[in-house]
N, C-alpha and C. Protein backbone atom coordinates (compact mmCIF):
# COMPACT_ATOMS: atom_id res chain seq x y z
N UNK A 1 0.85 -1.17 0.00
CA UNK A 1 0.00 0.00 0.00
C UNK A 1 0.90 1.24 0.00
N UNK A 2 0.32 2.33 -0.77
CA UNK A 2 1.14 3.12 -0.75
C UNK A 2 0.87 4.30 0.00
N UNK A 3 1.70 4.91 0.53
CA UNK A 3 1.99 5.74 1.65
C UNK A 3 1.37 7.36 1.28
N UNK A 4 0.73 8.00 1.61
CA UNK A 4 0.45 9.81 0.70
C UNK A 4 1.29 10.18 0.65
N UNK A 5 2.56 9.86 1.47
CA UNK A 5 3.57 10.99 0.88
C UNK A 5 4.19 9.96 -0.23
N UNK A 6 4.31 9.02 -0.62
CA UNK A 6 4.43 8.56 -1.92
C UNK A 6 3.70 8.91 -2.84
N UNK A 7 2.76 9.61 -2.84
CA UNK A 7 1.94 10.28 -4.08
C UNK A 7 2.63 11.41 -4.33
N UNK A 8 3.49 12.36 -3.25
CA UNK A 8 3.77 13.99 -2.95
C UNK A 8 5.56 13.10 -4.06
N UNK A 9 6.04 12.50 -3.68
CA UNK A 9 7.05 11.98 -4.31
C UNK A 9 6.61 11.71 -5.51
N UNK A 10 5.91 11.22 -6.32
CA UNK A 10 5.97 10.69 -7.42
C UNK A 10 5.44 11.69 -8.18
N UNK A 11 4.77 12.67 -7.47
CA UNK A 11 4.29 14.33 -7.98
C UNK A 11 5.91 14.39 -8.68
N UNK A 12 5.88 15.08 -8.02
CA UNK A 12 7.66 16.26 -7.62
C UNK A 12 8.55 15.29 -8.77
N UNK A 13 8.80 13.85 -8.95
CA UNK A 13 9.48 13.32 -9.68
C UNK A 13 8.96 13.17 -10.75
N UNK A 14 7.84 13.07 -11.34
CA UNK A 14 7.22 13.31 -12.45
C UNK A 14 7.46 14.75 -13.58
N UNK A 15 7.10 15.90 -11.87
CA UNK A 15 7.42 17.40 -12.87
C UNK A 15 8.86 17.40 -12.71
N UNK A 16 9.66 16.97 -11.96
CA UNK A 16 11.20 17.24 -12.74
C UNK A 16 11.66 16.38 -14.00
N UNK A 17 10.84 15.41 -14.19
CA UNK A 17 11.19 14.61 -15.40
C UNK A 17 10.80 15.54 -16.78
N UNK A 18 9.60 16.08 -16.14
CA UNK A 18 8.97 16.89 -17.64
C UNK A 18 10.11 18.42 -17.98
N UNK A 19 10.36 18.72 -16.66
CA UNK A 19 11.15 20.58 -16.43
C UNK A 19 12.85 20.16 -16.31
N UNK A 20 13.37 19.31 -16.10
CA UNK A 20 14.34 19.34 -16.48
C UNK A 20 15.42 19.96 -14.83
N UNK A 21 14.85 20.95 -14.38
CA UNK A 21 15.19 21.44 -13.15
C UNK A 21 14.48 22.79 -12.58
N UNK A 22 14.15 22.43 -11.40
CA UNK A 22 13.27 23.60 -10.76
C UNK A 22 13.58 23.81 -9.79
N UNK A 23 13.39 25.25 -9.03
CA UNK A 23 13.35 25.41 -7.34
C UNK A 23 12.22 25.00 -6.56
N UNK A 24 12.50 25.22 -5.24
CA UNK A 24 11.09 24.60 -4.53
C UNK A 24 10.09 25.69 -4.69
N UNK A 25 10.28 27.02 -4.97
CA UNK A 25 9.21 27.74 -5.15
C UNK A 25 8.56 27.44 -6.57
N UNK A 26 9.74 26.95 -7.63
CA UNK A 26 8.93 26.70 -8.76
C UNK A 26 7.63 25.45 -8.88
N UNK A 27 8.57 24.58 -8.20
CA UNK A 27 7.62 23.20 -7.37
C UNK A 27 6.22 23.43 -6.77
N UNK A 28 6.27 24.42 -6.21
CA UNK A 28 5.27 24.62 -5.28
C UNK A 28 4.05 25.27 -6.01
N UNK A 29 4.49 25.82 -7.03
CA UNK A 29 3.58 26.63 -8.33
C UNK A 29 3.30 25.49 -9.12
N UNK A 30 4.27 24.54 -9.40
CA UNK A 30 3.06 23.61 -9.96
C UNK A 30 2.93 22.57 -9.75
N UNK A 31 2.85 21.37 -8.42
CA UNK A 31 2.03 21.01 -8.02
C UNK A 31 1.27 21.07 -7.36
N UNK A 32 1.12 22.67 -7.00
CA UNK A 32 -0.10 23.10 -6.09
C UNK A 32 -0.06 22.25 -4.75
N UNK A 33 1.22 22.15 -4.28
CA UNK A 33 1.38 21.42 -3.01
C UNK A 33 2.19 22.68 -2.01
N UNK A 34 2.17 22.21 -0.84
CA UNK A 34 2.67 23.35 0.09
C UNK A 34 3.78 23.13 0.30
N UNK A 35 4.85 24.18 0.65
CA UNK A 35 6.45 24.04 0.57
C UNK A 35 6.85 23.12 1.52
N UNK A 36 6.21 22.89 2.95
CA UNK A 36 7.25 21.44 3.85
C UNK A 36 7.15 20.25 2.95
N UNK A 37 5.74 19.86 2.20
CA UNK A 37 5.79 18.78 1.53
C UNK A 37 6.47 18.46 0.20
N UNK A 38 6.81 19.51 -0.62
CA UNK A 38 7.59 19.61 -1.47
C UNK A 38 9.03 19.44 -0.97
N UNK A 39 9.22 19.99 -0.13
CA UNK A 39 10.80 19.97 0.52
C UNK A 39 11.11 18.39 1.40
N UNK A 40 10.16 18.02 1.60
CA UNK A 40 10.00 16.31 2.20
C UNK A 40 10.28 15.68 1.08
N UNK A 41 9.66 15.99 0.26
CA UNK A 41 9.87 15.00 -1.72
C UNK A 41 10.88 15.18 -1.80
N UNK A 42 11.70 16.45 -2.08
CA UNK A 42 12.95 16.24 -2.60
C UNK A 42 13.85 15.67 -1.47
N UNK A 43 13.88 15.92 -0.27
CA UNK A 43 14.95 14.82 0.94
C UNK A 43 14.73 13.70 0.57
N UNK A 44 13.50 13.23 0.29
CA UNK A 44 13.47 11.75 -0.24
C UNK A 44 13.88 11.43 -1.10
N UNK A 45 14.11 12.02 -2.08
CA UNK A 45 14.51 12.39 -3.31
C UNK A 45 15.61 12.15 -3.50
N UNK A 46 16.37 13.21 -2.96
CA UNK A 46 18.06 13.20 -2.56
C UNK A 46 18.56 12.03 -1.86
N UNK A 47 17.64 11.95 -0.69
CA UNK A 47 18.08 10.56 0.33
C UNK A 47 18.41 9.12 -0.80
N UNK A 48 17.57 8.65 -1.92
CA UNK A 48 17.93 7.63 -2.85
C UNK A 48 18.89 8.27 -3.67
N UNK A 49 19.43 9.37 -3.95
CA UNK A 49 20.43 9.77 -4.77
C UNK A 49 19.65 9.88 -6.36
N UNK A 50 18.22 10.04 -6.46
CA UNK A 50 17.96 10.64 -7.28
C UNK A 50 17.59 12.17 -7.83
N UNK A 51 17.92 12.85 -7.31
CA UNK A 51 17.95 14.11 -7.38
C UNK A 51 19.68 14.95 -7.36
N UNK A 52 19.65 16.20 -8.30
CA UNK A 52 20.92 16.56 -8.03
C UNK A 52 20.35 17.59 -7.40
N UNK A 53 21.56 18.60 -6.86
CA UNK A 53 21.39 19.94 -6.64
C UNK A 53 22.16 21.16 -7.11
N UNK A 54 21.77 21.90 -7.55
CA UNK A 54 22.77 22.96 -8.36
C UNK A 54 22.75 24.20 -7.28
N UNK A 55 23.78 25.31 -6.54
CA UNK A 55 22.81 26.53 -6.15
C UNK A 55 23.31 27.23 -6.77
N UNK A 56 22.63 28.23 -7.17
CA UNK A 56 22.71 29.69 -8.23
C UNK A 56 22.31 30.70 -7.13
N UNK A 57 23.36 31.22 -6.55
CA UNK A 57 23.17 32.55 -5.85
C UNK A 57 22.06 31.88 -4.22
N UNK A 58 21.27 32.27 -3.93
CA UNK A 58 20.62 32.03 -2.67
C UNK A 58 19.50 30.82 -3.31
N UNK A 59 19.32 30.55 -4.07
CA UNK A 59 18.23 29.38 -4.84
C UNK A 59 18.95 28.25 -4.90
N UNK A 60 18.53 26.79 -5.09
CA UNK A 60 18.97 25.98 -5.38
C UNK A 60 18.04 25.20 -6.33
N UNK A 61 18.23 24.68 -7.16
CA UNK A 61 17.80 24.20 -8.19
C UNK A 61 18.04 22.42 -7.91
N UNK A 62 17.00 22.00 -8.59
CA UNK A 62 16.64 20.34 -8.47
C UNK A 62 16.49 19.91 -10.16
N UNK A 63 16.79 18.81 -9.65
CA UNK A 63 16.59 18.14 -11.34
C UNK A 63 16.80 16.50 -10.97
N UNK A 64 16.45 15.54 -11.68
CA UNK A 64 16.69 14.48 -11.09
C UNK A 64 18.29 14.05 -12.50
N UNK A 65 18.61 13.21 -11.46
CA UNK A 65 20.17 12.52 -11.31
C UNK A 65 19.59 11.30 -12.82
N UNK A 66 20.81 11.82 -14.38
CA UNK A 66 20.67 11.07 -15.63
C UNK A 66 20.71 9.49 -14.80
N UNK A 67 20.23 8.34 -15.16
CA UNK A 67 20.01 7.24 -14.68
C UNK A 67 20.17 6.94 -13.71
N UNK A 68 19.48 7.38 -12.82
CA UNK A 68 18.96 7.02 -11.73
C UNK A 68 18.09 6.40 -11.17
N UNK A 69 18.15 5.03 -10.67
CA UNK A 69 17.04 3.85 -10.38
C UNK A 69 16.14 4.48 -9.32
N UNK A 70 14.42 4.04 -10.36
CA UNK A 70 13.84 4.39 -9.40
C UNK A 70 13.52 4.02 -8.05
N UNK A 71 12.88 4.91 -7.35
CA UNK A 71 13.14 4.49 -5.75
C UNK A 71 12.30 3.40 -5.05
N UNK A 72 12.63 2.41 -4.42
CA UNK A 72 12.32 1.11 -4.12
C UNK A 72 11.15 1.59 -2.58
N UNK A 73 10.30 1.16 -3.09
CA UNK A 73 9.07 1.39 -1.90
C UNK A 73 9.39 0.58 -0.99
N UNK A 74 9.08 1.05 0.61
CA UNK A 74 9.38 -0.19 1.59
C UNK A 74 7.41 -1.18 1.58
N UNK A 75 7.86 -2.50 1.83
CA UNK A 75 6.86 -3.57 1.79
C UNK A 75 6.03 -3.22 3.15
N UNK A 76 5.04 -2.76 3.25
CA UNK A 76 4.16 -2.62 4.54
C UNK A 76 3.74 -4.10 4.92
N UNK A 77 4.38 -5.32 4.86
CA UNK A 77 3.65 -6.28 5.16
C UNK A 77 3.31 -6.78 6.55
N UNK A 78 4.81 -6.59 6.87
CA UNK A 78 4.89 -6.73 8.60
C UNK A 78 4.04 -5.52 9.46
N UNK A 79 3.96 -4.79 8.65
CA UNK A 79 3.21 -3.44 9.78
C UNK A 79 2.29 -4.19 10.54
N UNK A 80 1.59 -3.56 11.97
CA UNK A 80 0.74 -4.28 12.41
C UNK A 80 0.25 -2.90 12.65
């Protein structure tokens, strides 16, 4: 089963696939999501090493990492 913030992830990795590289304010303009949860996507993001980071002056820019395996969901089976 998948987790909501696995939906906020697969957002955010979707529009950097289409944009090539964005900031979190650009992020936030278009998936109409709010900046902690955008900024949670990309740590997750980064945390698998799919995401790079560029900074240009006080901004930092995102883009995801040329072949980079996508990120392996954990199995909720054991949860109780």
């Amino acid at each position: 089963m998948n987790s909501v913030g696995d939906n906020v992830v697969d957002k955010v990795d979707s529009i950097l696939k289409k944009s090539g590289g964005l900031t979190i304010t650009e992020l936030v303009n278009k998936t109409k999501l709010n900046r902690s949860s955008v900024r949670t996507a990309l740590a997750k993001l980064d945390g698998a090493e799919r995401v790079k980071i560029k900074k240009i002056g006080m901004a930092k820019v995102y883009s995801l990492k040329e072949g980079a395996k996508k990120m392996r969901r954990k199995n909720n089976k054991n949860a109780k």
